[in-house]
PDB file of N, CA and C in Angstrom:
ATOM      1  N   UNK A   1       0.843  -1.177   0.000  1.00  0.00           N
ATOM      2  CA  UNK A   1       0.000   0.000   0.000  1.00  0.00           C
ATOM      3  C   UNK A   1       0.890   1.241   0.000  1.00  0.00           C
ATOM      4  N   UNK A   2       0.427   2.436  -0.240  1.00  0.00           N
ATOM      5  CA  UNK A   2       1.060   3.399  -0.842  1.00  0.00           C
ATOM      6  C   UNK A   2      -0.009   4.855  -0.420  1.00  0.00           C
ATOM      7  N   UNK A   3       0.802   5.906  -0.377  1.00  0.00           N
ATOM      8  CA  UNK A   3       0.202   6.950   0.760  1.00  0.00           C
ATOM      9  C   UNK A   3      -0.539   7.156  -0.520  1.00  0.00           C
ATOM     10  N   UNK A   4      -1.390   7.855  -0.934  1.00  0.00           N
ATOM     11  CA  UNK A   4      -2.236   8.865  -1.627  1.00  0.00           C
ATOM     12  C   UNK A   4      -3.359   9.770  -1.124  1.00  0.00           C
ATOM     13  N   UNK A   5      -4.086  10.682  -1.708  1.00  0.00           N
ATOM     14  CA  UNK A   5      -5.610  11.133  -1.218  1.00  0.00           C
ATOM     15  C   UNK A   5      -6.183  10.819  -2.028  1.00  0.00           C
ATOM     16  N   UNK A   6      -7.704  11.175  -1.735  1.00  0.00           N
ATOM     17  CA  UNK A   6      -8.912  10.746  -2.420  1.00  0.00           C
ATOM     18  C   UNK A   6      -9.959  11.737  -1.713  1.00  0.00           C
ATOM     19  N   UNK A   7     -11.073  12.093  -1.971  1.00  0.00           N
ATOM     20  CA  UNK A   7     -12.280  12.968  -1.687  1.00  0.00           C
ATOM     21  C   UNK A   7     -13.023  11.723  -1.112  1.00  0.00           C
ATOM     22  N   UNK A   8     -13.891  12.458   0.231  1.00  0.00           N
ATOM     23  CA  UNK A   8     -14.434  11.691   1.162  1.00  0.00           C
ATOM     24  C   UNK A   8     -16.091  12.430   1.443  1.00  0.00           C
ATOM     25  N   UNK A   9     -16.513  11.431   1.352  1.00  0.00           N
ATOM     26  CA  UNK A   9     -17.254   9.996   0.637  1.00  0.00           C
ATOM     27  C   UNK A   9     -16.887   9.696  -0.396  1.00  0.00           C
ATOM     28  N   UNK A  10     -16.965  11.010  -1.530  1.00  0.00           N
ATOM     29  CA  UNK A  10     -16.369  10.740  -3.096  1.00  0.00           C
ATOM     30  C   UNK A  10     -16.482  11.902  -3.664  1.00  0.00           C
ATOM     31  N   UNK A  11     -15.795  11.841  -4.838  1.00  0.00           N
ATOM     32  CA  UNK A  11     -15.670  13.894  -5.854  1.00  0.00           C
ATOM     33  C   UNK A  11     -16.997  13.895  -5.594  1.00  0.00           C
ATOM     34  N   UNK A  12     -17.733  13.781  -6.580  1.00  0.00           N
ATOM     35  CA  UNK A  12     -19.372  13.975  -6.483  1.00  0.00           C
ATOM     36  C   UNK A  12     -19.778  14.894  -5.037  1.00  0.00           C
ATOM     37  N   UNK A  13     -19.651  14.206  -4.344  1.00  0.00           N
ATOM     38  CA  UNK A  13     -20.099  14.926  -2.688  1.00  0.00           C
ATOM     39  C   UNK A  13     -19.619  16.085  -2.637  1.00  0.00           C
ATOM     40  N   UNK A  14     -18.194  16.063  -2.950  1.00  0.00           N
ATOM     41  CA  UNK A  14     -17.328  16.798  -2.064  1.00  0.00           C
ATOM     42  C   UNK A  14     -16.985  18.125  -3.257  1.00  0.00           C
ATOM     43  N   UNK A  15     -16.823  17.855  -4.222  1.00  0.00           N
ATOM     44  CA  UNK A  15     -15.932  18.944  -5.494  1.00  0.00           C
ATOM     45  C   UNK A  15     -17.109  19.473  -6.412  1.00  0.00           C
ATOM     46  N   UNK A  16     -18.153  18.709  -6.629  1.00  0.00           N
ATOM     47  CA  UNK A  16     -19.730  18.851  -7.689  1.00  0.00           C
ATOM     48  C   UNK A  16     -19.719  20.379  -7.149  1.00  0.00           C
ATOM     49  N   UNK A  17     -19.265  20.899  -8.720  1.00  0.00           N
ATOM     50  CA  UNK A  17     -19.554  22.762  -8.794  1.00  0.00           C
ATOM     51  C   UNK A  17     -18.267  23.872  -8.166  1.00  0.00           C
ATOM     52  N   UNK A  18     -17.357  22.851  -7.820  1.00  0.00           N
ATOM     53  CA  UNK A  18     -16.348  23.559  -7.048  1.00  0.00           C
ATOM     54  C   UNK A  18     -15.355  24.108  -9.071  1.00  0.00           C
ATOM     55  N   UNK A  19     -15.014  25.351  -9.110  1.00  0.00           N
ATOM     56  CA  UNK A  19     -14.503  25.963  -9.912  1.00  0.00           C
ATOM     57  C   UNK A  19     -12.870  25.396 -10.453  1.00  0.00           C
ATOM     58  N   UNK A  20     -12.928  24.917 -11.560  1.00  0.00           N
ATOM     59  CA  UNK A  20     -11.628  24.260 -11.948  1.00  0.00           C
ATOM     60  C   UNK A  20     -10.527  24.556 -11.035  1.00  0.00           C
ATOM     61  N   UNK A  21     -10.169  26.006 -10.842  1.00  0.00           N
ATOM     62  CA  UNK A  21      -8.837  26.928 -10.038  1.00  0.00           C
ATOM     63  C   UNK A  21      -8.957  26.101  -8.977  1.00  0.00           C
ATOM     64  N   UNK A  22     -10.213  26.058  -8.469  1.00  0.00           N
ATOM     65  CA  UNK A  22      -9.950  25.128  -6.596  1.00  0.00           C
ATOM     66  C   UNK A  22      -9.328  23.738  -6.539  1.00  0.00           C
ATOM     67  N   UNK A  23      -9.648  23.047  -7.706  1.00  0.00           N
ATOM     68  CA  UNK A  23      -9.858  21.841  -8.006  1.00  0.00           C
ATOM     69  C   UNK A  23      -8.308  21.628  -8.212  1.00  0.00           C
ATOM     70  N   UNK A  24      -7.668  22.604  -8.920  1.00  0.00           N
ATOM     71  CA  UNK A  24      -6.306  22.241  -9.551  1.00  0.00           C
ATOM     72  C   UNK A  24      -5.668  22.628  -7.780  1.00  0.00           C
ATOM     73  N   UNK A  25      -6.004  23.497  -7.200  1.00  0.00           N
ATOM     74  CA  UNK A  25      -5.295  24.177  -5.870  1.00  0.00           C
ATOM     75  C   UNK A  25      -5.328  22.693  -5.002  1.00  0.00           C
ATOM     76  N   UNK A  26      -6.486  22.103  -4.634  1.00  0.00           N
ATOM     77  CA  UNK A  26      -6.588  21.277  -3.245  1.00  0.00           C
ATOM     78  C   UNK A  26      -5.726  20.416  -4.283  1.00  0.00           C
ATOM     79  N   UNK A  27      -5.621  19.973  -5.436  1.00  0.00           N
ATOM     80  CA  UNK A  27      -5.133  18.414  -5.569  1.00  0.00           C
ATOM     81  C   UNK A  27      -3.482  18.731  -5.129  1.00  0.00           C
ATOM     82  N   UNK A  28      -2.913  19.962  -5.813  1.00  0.00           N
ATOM     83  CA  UNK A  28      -1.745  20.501  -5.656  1.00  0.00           C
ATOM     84  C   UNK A  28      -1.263  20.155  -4.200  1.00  0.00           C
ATOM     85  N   UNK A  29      -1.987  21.028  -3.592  1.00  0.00           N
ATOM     86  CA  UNK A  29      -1.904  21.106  -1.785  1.00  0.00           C
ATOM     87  C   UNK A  29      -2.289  19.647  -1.187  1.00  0.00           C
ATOM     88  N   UNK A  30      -3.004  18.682  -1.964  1.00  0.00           N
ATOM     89  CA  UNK A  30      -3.212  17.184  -1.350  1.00  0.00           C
ATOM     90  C   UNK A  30      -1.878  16.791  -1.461  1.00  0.00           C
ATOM     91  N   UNK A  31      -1.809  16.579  -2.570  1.00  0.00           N
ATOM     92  CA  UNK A  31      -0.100  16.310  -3.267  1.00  0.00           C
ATOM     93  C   UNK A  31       1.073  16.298  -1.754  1.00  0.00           C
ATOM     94  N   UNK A  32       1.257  17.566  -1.331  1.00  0.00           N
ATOM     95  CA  UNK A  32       1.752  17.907  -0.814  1.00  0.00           C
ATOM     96  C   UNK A  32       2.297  17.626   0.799  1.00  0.00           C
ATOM     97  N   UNK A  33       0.275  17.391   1.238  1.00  0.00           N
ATOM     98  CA  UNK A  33       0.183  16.899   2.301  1.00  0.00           C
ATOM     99  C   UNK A  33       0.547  15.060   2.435  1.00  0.00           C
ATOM    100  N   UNK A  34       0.219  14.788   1.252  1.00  0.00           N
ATOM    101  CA  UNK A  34       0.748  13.200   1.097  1.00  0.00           C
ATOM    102  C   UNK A  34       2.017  13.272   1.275  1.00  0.00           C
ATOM    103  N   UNK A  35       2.921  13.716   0.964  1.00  0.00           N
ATOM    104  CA  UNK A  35       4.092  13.741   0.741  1.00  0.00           C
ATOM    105  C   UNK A  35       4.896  14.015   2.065  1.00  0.00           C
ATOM    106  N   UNK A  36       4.162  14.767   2.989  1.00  0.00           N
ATOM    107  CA  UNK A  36       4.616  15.318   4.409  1.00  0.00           C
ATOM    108  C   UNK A  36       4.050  14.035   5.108  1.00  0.00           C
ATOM    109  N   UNK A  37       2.861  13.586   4.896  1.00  0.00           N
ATOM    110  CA  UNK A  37       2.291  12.730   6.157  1.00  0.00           C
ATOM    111  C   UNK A  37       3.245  11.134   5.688  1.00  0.00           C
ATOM    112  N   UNK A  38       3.608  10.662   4.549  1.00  0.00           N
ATOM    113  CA  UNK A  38       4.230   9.698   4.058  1.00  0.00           C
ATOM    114  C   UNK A  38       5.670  10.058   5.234  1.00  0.00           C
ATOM    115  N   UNK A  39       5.966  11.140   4.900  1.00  0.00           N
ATOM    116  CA  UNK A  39       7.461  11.588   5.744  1.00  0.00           C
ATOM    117  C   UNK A  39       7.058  11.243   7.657  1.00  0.00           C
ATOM    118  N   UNK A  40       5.878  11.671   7.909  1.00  0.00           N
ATOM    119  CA  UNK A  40       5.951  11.651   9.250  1.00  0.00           C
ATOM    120  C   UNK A  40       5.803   9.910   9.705  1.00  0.00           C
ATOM    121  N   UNK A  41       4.685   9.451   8.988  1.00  0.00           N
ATOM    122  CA  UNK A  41       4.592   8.409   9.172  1.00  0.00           C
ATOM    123  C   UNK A  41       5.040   7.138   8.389  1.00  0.00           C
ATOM    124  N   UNK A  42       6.473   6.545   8.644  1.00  0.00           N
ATOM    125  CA  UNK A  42       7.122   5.939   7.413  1.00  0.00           C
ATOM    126  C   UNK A  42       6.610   4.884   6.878  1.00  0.00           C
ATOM    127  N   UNK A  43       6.104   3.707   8.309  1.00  0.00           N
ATOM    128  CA  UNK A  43       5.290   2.757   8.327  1.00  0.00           C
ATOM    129  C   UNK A  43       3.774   3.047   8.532  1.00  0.00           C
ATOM    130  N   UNK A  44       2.924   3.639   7.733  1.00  0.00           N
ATOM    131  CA  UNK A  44       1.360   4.088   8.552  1.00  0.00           C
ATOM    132  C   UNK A  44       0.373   3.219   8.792  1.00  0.00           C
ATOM    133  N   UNK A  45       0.786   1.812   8.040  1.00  0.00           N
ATOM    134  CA  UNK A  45       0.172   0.806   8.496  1.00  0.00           C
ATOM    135  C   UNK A  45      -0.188  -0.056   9.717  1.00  0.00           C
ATOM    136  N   UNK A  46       0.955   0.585  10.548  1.00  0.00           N
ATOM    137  CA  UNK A  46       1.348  -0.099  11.780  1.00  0.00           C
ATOM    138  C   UNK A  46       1.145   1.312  13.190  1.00  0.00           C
ATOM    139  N   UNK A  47       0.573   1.864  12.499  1.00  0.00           N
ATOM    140  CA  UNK A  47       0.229   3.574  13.495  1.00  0.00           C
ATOM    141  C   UNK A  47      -0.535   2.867  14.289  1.00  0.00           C
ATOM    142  N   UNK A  48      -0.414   3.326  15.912  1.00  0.00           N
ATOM    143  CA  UNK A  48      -0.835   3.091  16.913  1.00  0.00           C
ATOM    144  C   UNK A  48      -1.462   4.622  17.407  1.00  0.00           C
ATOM    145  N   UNK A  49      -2.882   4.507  17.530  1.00  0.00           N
ATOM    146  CA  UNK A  49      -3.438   5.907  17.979  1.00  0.00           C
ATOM    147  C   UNK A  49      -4.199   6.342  16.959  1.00  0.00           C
ATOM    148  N   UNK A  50      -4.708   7.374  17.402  1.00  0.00           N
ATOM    149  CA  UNK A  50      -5.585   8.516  16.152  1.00  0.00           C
ATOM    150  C   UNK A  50      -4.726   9.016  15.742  1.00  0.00           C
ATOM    151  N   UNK A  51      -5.323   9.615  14.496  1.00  0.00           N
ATOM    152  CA  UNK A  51      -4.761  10.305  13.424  1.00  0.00           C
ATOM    153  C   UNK A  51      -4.539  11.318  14.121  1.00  0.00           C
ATOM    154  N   UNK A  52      -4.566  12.540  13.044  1.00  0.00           N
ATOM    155  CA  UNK A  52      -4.331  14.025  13.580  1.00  0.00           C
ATOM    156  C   UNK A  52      -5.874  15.129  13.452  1.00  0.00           C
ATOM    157  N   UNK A  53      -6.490  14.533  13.317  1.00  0.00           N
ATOM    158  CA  UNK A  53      -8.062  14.847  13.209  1.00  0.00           C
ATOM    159  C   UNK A  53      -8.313  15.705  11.922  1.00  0.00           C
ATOM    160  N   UNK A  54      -9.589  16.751  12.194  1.00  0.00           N
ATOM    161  CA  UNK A  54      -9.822  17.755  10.681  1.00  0.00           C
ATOM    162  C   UNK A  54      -9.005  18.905  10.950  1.00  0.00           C
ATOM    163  N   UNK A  55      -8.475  19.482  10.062  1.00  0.00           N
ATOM    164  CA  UNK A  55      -7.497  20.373   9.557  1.00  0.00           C
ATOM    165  C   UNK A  55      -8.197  21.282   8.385  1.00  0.00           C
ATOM    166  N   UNK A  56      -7.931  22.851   8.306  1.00  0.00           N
ATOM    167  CA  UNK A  56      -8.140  22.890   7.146  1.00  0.00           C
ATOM    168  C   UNK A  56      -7.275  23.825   6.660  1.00  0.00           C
ATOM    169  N   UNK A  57      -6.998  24.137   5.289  1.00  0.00           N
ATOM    170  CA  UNK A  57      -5.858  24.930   4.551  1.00  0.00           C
ATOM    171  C   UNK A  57      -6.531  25.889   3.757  1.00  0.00           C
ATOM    172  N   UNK A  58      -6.084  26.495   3.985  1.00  0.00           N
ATOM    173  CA  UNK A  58      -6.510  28.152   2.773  1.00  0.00           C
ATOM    174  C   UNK A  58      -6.069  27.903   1.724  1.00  0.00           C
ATOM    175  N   UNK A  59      -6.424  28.197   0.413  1.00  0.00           N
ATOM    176  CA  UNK A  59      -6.093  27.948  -0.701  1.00  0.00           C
ATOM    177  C   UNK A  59      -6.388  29.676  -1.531  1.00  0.00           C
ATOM    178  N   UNK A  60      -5.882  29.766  -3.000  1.00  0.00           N
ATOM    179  CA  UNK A  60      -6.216  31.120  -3.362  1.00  0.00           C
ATOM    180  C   UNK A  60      -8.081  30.965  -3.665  1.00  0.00           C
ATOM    181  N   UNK A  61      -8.400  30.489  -3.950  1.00  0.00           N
ATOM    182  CA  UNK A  61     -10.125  30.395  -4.095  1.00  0.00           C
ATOM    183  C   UNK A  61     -10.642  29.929  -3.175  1.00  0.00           C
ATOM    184  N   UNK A  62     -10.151  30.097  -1.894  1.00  0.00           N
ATOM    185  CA  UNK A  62     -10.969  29.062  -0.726  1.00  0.00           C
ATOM    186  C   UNK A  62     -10.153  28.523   0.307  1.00  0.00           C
ATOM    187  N   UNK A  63     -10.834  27.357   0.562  1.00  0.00           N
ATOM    188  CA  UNK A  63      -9.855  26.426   1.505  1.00  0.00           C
ATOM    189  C   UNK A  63     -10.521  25.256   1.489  1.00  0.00           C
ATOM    190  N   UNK A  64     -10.100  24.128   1.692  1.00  0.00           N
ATOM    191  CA  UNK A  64     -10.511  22.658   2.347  1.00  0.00           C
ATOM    192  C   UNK A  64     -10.563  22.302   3.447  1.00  0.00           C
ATOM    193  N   UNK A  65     -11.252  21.242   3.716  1.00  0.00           N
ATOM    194  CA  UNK A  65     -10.747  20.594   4.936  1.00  0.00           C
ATOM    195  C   UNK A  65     -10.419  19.316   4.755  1.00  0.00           C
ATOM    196  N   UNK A  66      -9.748  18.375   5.324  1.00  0.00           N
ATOM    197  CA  UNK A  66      -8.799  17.130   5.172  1.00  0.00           C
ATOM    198  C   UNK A  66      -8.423  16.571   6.670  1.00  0.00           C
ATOM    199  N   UNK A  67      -8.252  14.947   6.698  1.00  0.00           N
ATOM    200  CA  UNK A  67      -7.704  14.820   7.725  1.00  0.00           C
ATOM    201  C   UNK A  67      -6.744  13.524   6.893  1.00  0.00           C
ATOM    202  N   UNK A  68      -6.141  13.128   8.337  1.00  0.00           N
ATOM    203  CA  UNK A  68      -5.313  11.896   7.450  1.00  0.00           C
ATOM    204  C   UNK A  68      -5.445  10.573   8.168  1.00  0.00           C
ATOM    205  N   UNK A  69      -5.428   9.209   7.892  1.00  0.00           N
ATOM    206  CA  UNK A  69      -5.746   8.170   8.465  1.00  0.00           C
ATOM    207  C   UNK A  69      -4.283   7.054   8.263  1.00  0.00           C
ATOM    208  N   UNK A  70      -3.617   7.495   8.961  1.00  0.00           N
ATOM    209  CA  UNK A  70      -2.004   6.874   8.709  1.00  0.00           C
ATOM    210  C   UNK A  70      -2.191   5.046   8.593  1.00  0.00           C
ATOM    211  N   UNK A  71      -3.165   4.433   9.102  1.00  0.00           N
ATOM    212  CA  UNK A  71      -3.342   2.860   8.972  1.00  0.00           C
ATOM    213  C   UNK A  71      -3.839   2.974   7.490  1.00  0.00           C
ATOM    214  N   UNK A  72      -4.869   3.715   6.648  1.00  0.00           N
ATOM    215  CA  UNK A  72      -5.349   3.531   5.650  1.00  0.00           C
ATOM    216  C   UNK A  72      -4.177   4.206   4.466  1.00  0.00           C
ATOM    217  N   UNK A  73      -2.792   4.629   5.246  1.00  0.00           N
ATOM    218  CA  UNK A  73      -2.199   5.791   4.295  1.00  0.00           C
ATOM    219  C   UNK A  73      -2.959   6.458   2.959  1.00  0.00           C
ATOM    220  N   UNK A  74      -3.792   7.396   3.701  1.00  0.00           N
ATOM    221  CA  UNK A  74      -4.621   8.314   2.673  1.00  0.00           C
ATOM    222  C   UNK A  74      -4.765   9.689   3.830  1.00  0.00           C
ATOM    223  N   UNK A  75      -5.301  10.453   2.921  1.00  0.00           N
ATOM    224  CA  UNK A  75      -5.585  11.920   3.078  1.00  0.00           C
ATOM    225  C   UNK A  75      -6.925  12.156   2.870  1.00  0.00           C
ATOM    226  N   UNK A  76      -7.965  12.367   3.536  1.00  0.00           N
ATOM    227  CA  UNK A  76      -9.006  12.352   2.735  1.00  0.00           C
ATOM    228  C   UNK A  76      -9.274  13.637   2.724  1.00  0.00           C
ATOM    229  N   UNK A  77      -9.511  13.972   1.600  1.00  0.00           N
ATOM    230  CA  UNK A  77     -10.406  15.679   1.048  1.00  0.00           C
ATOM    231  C   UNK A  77     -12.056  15.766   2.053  1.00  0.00           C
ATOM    232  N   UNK A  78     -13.027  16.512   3.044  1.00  0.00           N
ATOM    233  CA  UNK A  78     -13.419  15.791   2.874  1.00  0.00           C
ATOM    234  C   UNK A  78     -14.858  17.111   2.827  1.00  0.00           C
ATOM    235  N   UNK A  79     -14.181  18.647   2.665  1.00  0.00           N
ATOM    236  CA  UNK A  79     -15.016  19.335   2.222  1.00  0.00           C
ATOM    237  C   UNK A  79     -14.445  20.451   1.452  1.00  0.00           C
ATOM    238  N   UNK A  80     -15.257  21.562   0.699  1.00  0.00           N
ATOM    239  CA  UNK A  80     -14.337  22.095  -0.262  1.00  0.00           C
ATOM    240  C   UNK A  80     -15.296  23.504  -0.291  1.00  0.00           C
ATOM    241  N   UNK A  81     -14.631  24.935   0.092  1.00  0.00           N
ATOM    242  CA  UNK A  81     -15.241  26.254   0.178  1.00  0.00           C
ATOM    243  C   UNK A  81     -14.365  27.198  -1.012  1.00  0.00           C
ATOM    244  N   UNK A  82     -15.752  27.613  -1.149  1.00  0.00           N
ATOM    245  CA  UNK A  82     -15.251  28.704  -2.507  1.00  0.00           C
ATOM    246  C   UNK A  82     -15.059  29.771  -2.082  1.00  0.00           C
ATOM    247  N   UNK A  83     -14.807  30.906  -2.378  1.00  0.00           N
ATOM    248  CA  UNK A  83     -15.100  32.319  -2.000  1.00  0.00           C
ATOM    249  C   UNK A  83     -14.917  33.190  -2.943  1.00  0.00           C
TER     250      UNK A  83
END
């Protein structure tokens, strides 16, 4: 298994109507956060404890919110604000 994100429940829920610019921003900034939480957690399969709960990041059109589930190594997207 292998770190990645994904939108939580699913795109549909979470991105349906969200403006291309946001869309290209959170995957960018998912990207990113995979890449840091892969670093913190080397083995995340074997994580003992909760995650790090909901979080959210400002983006230039908005912000998300995301948390991460180090046993499932994923990121999940799991809401998305325009402004």
């Amino acid at each position: 298994m292998t770190w990645s994100w994904e939108y939580h429940p699913d795109e549909q829920h979470v991105a349906a109507g969200a403006p291309p610019a946001l869309l290209a921003e959170v995957a960018s900034r998912a990207d990113e956060l995979v890449r840091a939480a892969e670093a913190r957690y080397l083995d995340g399969t074997t994580h003992q404890g909760p995650g790090e709960g909901l979080r959210t990041i400002a983006v230039a059109d908005g912000f998300f919110a995301y948390f991460v589930v180090p046993r499932q190594q994923r990121v999940y997207v799991c809401q998305l604000t325009s402004l």
